[in-house]
N, C-alpha and C. Protein backbone atom coordinates (compact mmCIF):
# COMPACT_ATOMS: atom_id res chain seq x y z
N UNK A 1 91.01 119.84 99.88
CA UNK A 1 91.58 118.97 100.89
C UNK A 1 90.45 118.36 101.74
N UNK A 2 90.31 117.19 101.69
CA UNK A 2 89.40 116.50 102.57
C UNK A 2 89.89 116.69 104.43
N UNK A 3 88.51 117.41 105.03
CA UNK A 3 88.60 117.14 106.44
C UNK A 3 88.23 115.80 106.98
N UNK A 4 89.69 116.05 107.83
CA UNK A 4 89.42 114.65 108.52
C UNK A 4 88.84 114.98 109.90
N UNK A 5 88.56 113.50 110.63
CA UNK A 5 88.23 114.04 111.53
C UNK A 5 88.58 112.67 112.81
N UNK A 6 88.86 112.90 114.41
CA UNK A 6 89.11 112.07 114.96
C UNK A 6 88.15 110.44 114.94
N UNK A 7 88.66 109.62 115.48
CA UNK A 7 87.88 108.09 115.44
C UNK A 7 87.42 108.21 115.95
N UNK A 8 87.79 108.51 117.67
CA UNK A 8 87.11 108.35 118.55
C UNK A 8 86.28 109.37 119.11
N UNK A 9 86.95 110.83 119.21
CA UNK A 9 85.72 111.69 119.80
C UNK A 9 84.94 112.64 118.64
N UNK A 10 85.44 112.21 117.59
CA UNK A 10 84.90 112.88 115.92
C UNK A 10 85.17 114.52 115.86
N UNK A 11 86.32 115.07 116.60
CA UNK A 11 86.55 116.39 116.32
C UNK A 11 87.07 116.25 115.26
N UNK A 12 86.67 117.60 114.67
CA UNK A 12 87.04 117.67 113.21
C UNK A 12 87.31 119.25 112.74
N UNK A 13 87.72 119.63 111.96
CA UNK A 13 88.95 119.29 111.26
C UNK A 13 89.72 118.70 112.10
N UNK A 14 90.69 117.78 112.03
CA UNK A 14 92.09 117.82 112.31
C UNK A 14 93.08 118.76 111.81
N UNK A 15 94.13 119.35 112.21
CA UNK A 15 95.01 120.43 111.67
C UNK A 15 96.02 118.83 111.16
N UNK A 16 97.10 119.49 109.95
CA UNK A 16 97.77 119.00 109.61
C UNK A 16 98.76 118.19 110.48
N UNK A 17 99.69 119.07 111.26
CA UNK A 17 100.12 118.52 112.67
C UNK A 17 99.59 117.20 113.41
N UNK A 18 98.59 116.79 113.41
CA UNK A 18 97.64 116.05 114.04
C UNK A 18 97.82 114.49 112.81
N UNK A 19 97.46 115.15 111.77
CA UNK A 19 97.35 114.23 110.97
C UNK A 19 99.07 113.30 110.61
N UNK A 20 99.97 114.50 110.46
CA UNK A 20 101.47 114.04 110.36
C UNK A 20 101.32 113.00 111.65
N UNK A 21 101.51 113.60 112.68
CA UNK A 21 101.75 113.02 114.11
C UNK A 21 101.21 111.31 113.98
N UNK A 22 100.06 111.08 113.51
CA UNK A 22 99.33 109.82 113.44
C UNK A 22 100.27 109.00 112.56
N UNK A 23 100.65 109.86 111.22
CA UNK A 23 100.94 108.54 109.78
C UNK A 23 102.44 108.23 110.80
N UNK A 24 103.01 109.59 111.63
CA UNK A 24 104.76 109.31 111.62
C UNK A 24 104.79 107.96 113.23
N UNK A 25 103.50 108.00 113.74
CA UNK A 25 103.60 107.57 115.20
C UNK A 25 102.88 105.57 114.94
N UNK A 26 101.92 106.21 113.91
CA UNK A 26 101.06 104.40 113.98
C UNK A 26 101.51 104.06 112.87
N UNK A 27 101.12 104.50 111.67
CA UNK A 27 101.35 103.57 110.44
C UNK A 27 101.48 104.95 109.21
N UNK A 28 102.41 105.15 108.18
CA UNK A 28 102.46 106.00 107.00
C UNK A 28 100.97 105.84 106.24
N UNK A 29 100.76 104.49 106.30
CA UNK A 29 99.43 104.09 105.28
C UNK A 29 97.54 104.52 105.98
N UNK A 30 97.94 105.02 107.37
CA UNK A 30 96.51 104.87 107.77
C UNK A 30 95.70 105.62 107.15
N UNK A 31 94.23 105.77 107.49
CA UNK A 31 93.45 106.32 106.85
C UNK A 31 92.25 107.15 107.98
N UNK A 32 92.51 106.47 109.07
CA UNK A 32 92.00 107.37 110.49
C UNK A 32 92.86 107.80 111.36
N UNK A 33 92.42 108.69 111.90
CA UNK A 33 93.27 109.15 113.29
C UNK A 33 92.78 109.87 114.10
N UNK A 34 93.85 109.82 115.03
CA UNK A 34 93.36 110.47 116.50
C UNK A 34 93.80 112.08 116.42
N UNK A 35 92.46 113.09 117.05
CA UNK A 35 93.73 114.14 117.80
C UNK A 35 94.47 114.01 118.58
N UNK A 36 95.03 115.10 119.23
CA UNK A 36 96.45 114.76 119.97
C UNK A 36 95.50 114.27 121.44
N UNK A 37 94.64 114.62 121.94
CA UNK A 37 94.09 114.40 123.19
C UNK A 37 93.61 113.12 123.06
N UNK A 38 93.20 112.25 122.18
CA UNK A 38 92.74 111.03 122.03
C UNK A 38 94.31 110.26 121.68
N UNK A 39 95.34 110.57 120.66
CA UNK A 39 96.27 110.01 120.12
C UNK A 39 96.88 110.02 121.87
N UNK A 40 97.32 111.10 122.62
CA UNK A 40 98.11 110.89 123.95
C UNK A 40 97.61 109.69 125.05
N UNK A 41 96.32 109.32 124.99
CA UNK A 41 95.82 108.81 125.33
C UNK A 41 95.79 107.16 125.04
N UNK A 42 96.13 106.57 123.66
CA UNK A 42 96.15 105.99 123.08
C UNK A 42 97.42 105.46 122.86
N UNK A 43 98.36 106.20 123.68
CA UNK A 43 99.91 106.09 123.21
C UNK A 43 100.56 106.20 125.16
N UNK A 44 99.10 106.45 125.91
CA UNK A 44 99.85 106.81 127.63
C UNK A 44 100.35 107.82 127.52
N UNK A 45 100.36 109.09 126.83
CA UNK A 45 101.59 110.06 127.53
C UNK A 45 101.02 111.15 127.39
N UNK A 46 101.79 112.36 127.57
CA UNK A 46 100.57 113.96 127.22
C UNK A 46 100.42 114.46 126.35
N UNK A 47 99.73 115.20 125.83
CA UNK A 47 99.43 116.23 124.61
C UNK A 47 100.91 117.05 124.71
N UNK A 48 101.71 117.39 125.47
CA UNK A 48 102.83 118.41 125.37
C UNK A 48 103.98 117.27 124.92
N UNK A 49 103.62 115.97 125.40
CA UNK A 49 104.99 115.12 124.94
C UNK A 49 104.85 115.01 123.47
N UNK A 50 103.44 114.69 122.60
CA UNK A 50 103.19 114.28 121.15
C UNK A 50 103.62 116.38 120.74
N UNK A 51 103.14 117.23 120.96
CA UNK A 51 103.71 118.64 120.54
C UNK A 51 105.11 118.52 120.65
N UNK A 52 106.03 118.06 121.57
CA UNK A 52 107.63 118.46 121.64
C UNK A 52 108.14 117.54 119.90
N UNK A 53 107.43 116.13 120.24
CA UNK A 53 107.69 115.32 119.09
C UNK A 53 107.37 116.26 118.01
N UNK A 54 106.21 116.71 117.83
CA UNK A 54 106.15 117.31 116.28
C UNK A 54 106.86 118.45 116.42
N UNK A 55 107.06 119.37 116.78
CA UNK A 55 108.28 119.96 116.66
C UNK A 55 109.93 119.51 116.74
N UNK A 56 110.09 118.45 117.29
CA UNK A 56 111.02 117.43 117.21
C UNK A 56 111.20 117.05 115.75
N UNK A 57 110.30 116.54 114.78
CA UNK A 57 110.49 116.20 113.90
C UNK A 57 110.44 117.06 112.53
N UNK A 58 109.75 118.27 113.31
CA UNK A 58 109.85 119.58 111.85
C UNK A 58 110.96 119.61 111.73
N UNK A 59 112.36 119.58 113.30
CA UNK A 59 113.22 120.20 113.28
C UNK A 59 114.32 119.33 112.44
N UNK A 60 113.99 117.90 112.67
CA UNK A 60 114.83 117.16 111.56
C UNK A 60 114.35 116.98 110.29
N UNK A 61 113.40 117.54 109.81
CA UNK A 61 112.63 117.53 108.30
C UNK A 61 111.99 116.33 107.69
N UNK A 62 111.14 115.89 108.81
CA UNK A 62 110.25 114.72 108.75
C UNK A 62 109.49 115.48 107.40
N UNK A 63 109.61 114.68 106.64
CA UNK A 63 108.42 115.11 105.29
C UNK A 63 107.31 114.75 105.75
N UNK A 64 106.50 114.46 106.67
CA UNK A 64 105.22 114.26 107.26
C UNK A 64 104.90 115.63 107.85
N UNK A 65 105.53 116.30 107.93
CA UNK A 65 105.48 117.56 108.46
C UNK A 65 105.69 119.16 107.46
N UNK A 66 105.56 118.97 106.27
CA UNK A 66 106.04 119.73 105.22
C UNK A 66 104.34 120.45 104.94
């Protein structure tokens, strides 16, 4: 499995979570992304609002999240 790693502050690995969160929030097709502290940032809101979402969406069986 290739590590990814953020655009902007280059933490890396990303955990899976991180990576779902990006394809389900910007685009299915991207090929970079943010962690959640750069993605919250990038989107105005907090790291606990993008966490409720991904658990939000395990709970409806987002296949981005499998």
């Amino acid at each position: 499995m290739k590590r990814e790693k953020c655009q902007l502050c280059l933490k890396m690995p990303l955990s899976k979570d991180e990576i779902a969160i990006n394809k389900k929030l910007i685009d299915p097709s991207t090929k970079t992304y943010f962690c959640l502290n750069c993605l919250a940032d990038y989107l105005d809101c907090s790291v606990d609002d993008l966490e409720d979402k991904i658990e939000e969406f395990k709970n409806e069986g987002c296949t981005f999240f499998k």
